[in-house]
Protein backbone atom coordinates (compact mmCIF):
# COMPACT_ATOMS: atom_id res chain seq x y z
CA UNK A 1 57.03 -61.46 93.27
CA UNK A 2 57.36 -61.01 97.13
CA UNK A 3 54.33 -60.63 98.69
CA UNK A 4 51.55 -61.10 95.94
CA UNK A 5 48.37 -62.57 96.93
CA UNK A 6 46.48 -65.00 94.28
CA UNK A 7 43.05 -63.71 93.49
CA UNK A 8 41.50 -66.42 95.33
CA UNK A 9 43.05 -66.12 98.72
CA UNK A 10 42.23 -62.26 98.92
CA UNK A 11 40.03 -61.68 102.04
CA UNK A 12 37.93 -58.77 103.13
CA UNK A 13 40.30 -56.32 105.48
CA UNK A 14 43.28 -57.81 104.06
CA UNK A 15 46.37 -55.43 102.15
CA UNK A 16 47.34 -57.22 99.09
CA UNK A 17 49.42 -57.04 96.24
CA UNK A 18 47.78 -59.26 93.28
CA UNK A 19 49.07 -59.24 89.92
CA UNK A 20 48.23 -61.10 86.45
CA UNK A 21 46.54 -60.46 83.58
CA UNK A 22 43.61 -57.86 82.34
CA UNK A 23 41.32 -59.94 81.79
CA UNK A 24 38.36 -57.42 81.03
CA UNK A 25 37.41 -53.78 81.64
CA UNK A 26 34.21 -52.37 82.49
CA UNK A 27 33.33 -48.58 82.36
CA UNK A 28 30.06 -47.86 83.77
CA UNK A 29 30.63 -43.73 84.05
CA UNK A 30 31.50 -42.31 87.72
CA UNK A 31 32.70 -45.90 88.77
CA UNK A 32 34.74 -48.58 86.44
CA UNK A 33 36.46 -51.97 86.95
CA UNK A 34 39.22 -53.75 86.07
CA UNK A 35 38.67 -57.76 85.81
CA UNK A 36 42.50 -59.52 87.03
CA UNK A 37 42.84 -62.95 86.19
CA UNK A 38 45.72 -65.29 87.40
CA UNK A 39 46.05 -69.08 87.89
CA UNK A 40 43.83 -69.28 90.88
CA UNK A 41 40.78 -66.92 89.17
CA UNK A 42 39.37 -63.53 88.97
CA UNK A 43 39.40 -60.64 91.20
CA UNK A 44 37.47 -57.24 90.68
CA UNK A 45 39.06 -54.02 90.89
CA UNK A 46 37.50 -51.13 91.50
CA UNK A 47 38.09 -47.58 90.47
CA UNK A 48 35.54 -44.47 91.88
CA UNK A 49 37.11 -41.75 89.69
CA UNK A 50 36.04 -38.62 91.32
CA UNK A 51 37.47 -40.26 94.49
CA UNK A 52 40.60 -41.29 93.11
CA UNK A 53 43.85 -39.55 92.52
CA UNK A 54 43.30 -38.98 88.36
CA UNK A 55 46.80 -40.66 87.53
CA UNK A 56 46.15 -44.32 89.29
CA UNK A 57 42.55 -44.26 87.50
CA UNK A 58 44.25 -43.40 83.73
CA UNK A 59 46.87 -46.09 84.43
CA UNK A 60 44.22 -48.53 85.55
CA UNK A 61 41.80 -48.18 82.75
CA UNK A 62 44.50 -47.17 80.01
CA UNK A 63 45.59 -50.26 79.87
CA UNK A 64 44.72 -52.88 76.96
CA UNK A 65 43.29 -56.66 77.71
CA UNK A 66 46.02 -59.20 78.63
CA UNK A 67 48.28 -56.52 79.91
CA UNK A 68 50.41 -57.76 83.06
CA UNK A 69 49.59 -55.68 86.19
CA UNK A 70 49.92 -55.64 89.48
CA UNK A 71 47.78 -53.95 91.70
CA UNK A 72 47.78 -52.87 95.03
CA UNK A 73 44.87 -51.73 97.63
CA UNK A 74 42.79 -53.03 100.53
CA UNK A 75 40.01 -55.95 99.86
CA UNK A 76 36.60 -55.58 100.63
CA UNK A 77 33.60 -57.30 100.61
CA UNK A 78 30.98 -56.80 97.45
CA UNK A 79 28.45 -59.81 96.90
CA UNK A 80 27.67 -58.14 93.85
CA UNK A 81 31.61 -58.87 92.45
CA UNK A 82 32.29 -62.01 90.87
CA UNK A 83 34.38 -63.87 93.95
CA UNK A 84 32.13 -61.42 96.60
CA UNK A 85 34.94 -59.48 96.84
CA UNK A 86 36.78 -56.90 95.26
CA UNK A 87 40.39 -54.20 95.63
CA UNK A 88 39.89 -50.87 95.91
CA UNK A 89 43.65 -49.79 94.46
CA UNK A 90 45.87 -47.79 95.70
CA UNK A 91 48.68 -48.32 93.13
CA UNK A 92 48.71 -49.62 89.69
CA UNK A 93 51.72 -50.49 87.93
CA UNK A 94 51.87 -51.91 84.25
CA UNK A 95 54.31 -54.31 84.03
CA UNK A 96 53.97 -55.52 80.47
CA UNK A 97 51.17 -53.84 77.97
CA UNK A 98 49.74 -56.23 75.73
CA UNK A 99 49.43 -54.90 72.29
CA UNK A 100 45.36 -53.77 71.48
CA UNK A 101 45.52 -55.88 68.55
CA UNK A 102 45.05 -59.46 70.00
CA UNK A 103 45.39 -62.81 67.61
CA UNK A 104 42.94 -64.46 69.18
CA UNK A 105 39.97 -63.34 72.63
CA UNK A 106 41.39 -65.18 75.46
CA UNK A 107 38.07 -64.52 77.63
CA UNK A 108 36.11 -67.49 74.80
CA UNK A 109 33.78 -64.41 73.85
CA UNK A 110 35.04 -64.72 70.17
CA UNK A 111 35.51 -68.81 68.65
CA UNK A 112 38.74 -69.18 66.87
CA UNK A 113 40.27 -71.95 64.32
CA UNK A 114 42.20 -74.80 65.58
CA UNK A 115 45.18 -73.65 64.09
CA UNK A 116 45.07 -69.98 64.74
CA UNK A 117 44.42 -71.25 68.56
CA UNK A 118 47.87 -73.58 67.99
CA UNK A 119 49.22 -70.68 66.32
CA UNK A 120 49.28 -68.49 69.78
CA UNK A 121 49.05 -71.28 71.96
CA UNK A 122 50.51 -68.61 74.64
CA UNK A 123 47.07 -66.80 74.12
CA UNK A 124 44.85 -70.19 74.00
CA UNK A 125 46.29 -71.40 77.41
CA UNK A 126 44.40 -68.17 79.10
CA UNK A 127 41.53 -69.73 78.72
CA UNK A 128 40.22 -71.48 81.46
CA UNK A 129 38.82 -74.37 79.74
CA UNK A 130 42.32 -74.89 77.32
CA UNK A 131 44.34 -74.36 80.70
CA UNK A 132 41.82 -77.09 82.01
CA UNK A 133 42.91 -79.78 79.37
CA UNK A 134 46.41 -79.87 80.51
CA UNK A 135 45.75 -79.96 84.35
CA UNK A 136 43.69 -82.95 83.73
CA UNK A 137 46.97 -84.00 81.49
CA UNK A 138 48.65 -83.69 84.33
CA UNK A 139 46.58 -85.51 86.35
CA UNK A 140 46.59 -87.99 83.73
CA UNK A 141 50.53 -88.78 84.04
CA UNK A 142 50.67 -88.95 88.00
CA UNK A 143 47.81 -91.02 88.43
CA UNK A 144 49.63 -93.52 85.77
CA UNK A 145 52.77 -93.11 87.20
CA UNK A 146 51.53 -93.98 90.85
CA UNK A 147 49.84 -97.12 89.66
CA UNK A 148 52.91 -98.81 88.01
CA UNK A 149 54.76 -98.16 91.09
CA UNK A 150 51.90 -99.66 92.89
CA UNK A 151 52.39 -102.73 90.80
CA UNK A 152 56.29 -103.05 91.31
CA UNK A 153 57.59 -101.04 88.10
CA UNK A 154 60.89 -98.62 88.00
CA UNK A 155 60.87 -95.74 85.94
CA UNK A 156 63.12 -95.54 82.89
CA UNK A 157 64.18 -93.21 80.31
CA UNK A 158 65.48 -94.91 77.01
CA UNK A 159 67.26 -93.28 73.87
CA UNK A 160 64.96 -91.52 71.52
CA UNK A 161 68.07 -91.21 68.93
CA UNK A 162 68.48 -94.66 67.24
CA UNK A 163 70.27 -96.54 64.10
CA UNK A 164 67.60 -98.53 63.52
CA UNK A 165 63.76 -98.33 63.74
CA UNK A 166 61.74 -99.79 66.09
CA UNK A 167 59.99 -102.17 63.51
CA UNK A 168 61.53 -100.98 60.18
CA UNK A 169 59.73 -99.65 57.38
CA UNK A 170 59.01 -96.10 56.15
CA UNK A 171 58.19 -94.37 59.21
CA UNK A 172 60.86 -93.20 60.43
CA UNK A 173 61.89 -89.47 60.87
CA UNK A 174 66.13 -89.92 59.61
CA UNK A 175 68.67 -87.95 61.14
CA UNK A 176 72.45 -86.48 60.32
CA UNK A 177 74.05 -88.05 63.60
CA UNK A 178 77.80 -87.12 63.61
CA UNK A 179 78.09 -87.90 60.11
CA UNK A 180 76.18 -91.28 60.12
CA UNK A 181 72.32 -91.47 59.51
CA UNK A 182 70.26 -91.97 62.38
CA UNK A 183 66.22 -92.22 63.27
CA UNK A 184 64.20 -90.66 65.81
CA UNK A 185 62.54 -93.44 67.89
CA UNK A 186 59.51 -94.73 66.84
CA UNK A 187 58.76 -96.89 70.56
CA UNK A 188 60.52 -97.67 73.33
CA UNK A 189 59.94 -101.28 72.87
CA UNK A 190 62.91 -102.74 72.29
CA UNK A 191 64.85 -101.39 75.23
CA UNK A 192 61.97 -102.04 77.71
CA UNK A 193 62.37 -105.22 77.01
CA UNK A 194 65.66 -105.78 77.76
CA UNK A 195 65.95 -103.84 80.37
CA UNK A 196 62.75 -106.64 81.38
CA UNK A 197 65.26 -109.21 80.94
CA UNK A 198 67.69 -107.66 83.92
CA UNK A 199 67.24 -107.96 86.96
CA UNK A 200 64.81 -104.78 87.03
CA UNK A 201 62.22 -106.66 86.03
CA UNK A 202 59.14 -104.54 85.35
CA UNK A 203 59.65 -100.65 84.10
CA UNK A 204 57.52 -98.28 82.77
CA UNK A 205 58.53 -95.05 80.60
CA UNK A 206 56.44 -92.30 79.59
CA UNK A 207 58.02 -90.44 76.83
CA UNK A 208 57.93 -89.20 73.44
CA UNK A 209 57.86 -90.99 70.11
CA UNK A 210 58.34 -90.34 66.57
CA UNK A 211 56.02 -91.62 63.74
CA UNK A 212 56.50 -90.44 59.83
CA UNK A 213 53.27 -91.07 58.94
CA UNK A 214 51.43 -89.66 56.65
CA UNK A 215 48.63 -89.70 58.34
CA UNK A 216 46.14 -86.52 58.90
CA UNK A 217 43.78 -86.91 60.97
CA UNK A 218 41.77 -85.63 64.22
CA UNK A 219 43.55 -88.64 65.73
CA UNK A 220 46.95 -89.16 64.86
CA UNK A 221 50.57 -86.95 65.45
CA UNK A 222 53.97 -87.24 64.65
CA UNK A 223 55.46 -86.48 67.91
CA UNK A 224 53.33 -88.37 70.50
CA UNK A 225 53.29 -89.43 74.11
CA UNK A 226 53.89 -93.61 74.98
CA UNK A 227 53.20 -94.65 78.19
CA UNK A 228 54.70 -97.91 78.13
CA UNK A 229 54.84 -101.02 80.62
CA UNK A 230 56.92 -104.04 80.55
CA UNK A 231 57.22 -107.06 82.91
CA UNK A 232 58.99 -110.21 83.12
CA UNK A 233 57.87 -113.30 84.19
CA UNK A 234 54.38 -112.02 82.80
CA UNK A 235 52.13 -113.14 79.92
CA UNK A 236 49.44 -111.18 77.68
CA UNK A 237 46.79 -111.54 80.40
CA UNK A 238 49.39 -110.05 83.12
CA UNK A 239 49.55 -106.94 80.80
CA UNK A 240 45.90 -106.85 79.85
CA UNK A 241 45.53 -106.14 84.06
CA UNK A 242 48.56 -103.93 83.90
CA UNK A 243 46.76 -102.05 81.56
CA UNK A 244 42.84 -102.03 82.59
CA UNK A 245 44.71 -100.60 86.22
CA UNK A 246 46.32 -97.87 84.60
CA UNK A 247 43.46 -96.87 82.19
CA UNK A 248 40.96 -96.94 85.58
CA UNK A 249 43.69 -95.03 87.61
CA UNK A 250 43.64 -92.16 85.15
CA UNK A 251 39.94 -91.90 85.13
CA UNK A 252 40.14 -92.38 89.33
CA UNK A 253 42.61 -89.13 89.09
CA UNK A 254 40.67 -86.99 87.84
CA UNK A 255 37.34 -87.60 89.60
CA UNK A 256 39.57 -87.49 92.79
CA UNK A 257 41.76 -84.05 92.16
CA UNK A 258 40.21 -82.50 88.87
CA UNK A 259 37.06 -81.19 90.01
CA UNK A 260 36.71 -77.95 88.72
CA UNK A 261 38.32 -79.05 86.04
CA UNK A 262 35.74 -80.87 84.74
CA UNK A 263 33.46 -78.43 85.79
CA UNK A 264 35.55 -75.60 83.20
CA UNK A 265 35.25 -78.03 80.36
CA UNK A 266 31.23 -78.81 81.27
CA UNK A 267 31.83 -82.27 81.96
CA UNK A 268 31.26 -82.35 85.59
CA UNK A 269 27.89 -84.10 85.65
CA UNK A 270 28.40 -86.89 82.98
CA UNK A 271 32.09 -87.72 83.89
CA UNK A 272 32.40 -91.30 85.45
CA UNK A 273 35.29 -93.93 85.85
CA UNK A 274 34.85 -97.31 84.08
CA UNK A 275 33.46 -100.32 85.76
CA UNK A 276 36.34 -102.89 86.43
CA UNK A 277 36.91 -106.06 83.81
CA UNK A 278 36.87 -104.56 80.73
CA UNK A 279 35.63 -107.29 78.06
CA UNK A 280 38.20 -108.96 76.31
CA UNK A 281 37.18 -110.03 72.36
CA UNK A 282 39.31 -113.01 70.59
CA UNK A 283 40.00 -111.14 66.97
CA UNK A 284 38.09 -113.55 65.45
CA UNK A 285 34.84 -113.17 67.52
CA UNK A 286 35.67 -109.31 66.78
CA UNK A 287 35.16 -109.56 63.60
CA UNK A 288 32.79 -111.44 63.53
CA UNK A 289 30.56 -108.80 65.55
CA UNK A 290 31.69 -106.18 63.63
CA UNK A 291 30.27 -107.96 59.89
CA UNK A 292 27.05 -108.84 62.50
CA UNK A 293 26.97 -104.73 62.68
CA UNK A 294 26.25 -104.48 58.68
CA UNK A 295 28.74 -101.51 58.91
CA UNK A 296 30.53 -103.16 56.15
CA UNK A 297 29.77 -103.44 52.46
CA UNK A 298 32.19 -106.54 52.32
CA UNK A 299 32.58 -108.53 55.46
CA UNK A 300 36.12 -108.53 57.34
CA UNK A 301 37.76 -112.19 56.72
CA UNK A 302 40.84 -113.49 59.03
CA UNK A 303 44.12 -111.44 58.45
CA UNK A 304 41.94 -107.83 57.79
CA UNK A 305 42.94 -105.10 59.66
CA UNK A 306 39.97 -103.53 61.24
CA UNK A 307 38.36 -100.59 59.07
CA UNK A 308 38.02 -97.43 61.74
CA UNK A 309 33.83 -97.77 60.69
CA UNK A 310 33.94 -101.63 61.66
CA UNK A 311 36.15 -100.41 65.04
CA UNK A 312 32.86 -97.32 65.53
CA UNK A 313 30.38 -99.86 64.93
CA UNK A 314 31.56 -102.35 67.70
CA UNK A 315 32.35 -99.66 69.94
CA UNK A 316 28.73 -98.19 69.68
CA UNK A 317 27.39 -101.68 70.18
CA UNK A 318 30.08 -102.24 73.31
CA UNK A 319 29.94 -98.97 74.63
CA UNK A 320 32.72 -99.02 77.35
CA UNK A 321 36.45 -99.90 77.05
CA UNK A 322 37.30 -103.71 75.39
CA UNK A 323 40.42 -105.49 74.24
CA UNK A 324 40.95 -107.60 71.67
CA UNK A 325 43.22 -110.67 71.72
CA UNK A 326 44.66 -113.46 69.87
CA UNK A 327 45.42 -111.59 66.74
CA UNK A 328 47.00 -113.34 63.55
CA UNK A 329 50.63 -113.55 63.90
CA UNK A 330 50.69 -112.24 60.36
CA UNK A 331 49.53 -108.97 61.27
CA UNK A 332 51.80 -108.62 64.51
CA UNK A 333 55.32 -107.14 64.75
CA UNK A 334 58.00 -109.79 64.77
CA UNK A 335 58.58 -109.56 68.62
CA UNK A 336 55.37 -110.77 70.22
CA UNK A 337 55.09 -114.33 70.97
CA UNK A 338 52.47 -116.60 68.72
CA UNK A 339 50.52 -119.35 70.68
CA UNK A 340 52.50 -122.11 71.41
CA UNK A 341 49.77 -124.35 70.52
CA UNK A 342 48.54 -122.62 67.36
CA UNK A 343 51.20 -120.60 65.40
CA UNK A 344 48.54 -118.64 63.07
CA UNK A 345 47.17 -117.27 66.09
CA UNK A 346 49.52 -114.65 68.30
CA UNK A 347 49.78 -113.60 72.02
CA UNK A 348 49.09 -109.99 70.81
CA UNK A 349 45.91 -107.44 72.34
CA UNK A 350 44.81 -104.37 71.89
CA UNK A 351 42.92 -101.88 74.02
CA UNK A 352 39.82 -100.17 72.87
CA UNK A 353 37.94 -97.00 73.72
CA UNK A 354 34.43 -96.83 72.02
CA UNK A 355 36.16 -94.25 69.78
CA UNK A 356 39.67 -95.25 69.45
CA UNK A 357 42.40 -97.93 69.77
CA UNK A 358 44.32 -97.05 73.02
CA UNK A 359 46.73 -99.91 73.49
CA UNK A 360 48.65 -101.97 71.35
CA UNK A 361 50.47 -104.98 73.59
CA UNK A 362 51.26 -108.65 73.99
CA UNK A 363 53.75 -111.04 75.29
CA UNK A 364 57.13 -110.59 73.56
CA UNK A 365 59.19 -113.51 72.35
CA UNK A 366 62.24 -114.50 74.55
CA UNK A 367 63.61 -117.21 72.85
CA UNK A 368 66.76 -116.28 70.59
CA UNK A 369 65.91 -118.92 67.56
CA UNK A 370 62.35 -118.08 67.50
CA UNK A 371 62.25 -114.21 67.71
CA UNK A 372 65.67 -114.17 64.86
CA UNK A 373 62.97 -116.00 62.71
CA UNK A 374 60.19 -113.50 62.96
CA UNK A 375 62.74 -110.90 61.76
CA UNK A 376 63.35 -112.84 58.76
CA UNK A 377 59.44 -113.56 58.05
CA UNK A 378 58.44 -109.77 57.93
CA UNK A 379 61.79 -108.73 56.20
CA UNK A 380 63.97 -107.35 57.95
CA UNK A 381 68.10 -107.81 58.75
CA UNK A 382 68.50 -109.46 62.53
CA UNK A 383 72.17 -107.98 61.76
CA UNK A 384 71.13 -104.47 62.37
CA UNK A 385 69.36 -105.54 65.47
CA UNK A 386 72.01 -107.28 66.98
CA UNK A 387 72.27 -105.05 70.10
CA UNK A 388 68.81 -106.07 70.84
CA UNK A 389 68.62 -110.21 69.68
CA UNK A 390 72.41 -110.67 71.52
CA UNK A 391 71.08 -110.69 74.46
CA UNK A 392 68.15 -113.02 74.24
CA UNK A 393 71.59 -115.55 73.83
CA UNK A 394 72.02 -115.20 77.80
CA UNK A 395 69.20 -116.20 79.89
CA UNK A 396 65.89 -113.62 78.43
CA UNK A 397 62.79 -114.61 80.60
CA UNK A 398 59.31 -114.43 79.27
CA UNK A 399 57.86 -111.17 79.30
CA UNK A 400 55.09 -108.66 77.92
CA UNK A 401 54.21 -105.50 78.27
CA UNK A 402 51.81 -102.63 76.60
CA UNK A 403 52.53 -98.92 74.36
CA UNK A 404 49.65 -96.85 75.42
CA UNK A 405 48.74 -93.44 73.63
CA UNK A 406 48.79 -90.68 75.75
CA UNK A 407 46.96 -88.35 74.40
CA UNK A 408 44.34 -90.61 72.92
CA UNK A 409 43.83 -91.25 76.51
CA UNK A 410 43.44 -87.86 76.85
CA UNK A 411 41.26 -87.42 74.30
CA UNK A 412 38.76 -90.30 74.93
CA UNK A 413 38.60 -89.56 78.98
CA UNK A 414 38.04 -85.60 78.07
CA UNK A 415 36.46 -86.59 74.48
CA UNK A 416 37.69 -83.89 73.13
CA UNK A 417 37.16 -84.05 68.97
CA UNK A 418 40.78 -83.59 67.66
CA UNK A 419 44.07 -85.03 69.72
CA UNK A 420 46.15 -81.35 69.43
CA UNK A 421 44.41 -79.84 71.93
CA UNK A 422 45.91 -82.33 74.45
CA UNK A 423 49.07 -81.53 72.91
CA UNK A 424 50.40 -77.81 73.69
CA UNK A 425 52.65 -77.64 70.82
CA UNK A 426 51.63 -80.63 67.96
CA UNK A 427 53.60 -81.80 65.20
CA UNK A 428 52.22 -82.98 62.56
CA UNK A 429 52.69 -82.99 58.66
CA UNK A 430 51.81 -79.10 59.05
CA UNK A 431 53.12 -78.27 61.81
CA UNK A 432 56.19 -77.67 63.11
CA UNK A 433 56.18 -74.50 64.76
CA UNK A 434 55.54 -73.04 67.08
């Protein structure tokens, strides 16, 4: 719209045109407003009806909440308005009515569900704080992306339509693809890596994934964010640092350039970024902490997975961001690399939040023999991944890299309580609309 002024740059004297939302109305007799709300705030407008032509006060307070208007008038000063200042109109014009009825109260005066707020996510994203979430998102995915350019990575996109999964099994959303059956992609992993083994070197993607699991929880989706990091010539401990910079770069973001965004979602005062050298737990001292914890009724033994109470537990005790190495190679997929010295024991880490795992990672396996082997220990056909193990035949250097969850980044930096609202449209075993 030519000439519109956001409702934050309006200044006393000025003629502006301003247009957005009704956000509230206010009828106090001889004198009314008319609350406008558009991505930069609020701005009063007022209407003195026996001083105003009849017509331009009807339109002006006919018109239901979340209508799209634009007004236009001279600003003035009022300390008493909500931004000190406010337009006394000399046009209105309704440019879309908004029906009475409204799903949900975008002004937060009136709590909804979860999934009635999913339901009109249009609706939900009017509210500062929601709106709030996915600035910081935002914020989120430049700050990461500036880092792993800072440390030498290219950014790649890689095929989210495969023939086979990722790391086999039954999660794994199938598709009709031209008449053969096809998967959505469960993790870039495999073609980060050999893009690793080009000359490129180190990439990064951040992109979606696709997970048929039946899981449903406040902490798990089915279409998710990855934001993924791989690097030849590196080991575990290159991508541990890879991925303690990134995780610090998000927080650094958003105490830099999200101000007032913490200060919609009340987070302003207690919102900090981590302290550098983030512990780093063998699995087997893990566990043992966690069975110290008496969280347990039967203590974890080597080759467990770790219970999510055992994982709350040490976090509690912890309290800031850990990783834990030198898991079982039993327990690992069949591309990260097991100690040379100690084949029981692999290469692979993990990031933790207090709450949450973060980051699942470790040095991959470059050499042909070796890597076709771990296909046939955990089952599956190297045949079908011949695209990928071909080309550890000519010259694959050692490399490692890192899938971090993006929204469980989200989450845990915001700590929000369920991982769809840093999703704008979720899928999960509910939902898949809108």
């Amino acid at each position: 719209m030519q000439d519109r002024t956001h409702a934050a740059d309006a200044e006393p004297g000025d003629d502006v045109t301003v247009a957005g939302w009704v956000h509230e109305l206010r009828d106090l007799g001889g004198i009314a407003f008319l609350i406008l709300r558009d991505s930069s705030g609020k701005i009063q407008i007022k209407f003195e009806k026996d001083e105003m032509d009849e017509a331009l006060v009807e339109t002006g307070l006919g018109v239901a909440r979340e209508s799209v208007v634009s007004v236009s008038g001279r600003v003035e000063e009022e300390p008493r308005a909500p931004t000190d200042v406010e337009v006394v109109p000399e046009s209105v014009e309704v440019i879309a009515p908004a029906d009475p009825e409204l799903p949900l109260d975008p002004s937060g005066k009136v709590d909804a569900e979860l999934s009635t707020r999913l339901d009109n996510r249009t609706l939900d994203l009017r509210k500062e704080e929601v709106q709030a979430i996915f600035e910081v998102r935002a914020e989120i995915l430049r700050a990461a992306r500036e880092r792993f350019r800072a440390v030498g990575c290219t950014e790649i996109t890689t095929p989210k339509i495969v023939a086979t999964g990722t790391e086999g099994g039954t999660e794994l959303f199938p598709i009709t693809y031209f008449g053969r059956e096809a998967f959505m992609n469960q993790s870039p992993q495999l073609f980060k890596q050999l893009i690793a083994g080009s000359n490129v070197e180190r990439v990064f993607e951040i992109g979606p994934i696709f997970r048929a699991e039946e899981h449903n929880t406040p902490r798990h989706l089915n279409e998710a964010t990855s934001i993924d990091f791989e690097g030849a010539f590196c080991d575990d401990g290159d991508a541990m640092d890879v991925a303690e910079e990134v995780v610090r770069a998000a927080y650094e973001g958003v105490a830099e350039n999200c101000a007032d965004q913490l200060e919609s979602l009340g987070l302003a005062e207690e919102f900090s970024v981590p302290e550098a050298s983030f512990p780093r737990l063998t699995y087997e001292e893990t566990i043992e902490r966690i069975n110290a914890t008496g969280a347990l009724e039967e203590p974890l033994v080597w080759g467990d997975d770790l219970p999510t109470e055992g994982e709350k537990a040490l976090g509690e005790e912890i309290g800031s961001h850990y990783f834990i190495t030198d898991w079982p190679s039993e327990i690992k997929p069949f591309y990260i690399k097991d100690h040379d010295d100690d084949p029981e024991v692999s290469t692979g880490f993990d990031l933790m939040h207090p709450r949450m795992e973060l980051v699942s990672g470790g040095q991959r396996e470059h050499r042909y023999d070796h890597l076709v082997e771990g296909f046939e220990q955990q089952g599956l056909d190297p045949e079908q991944f011949e695209y990928y193990t071909e080309m550890f035949r000519y010259g694959m250097p050692p490399h490692a890299g890192f899938g971090l969850g993006g929204e469980r980044l989200i989450m845990t930096i915001l700590g929000l309580e369920n991982i769809r609202e840093a999703v704008l449209f979720p899928r999960d075993r509910q939902r898949l609309s809108p």
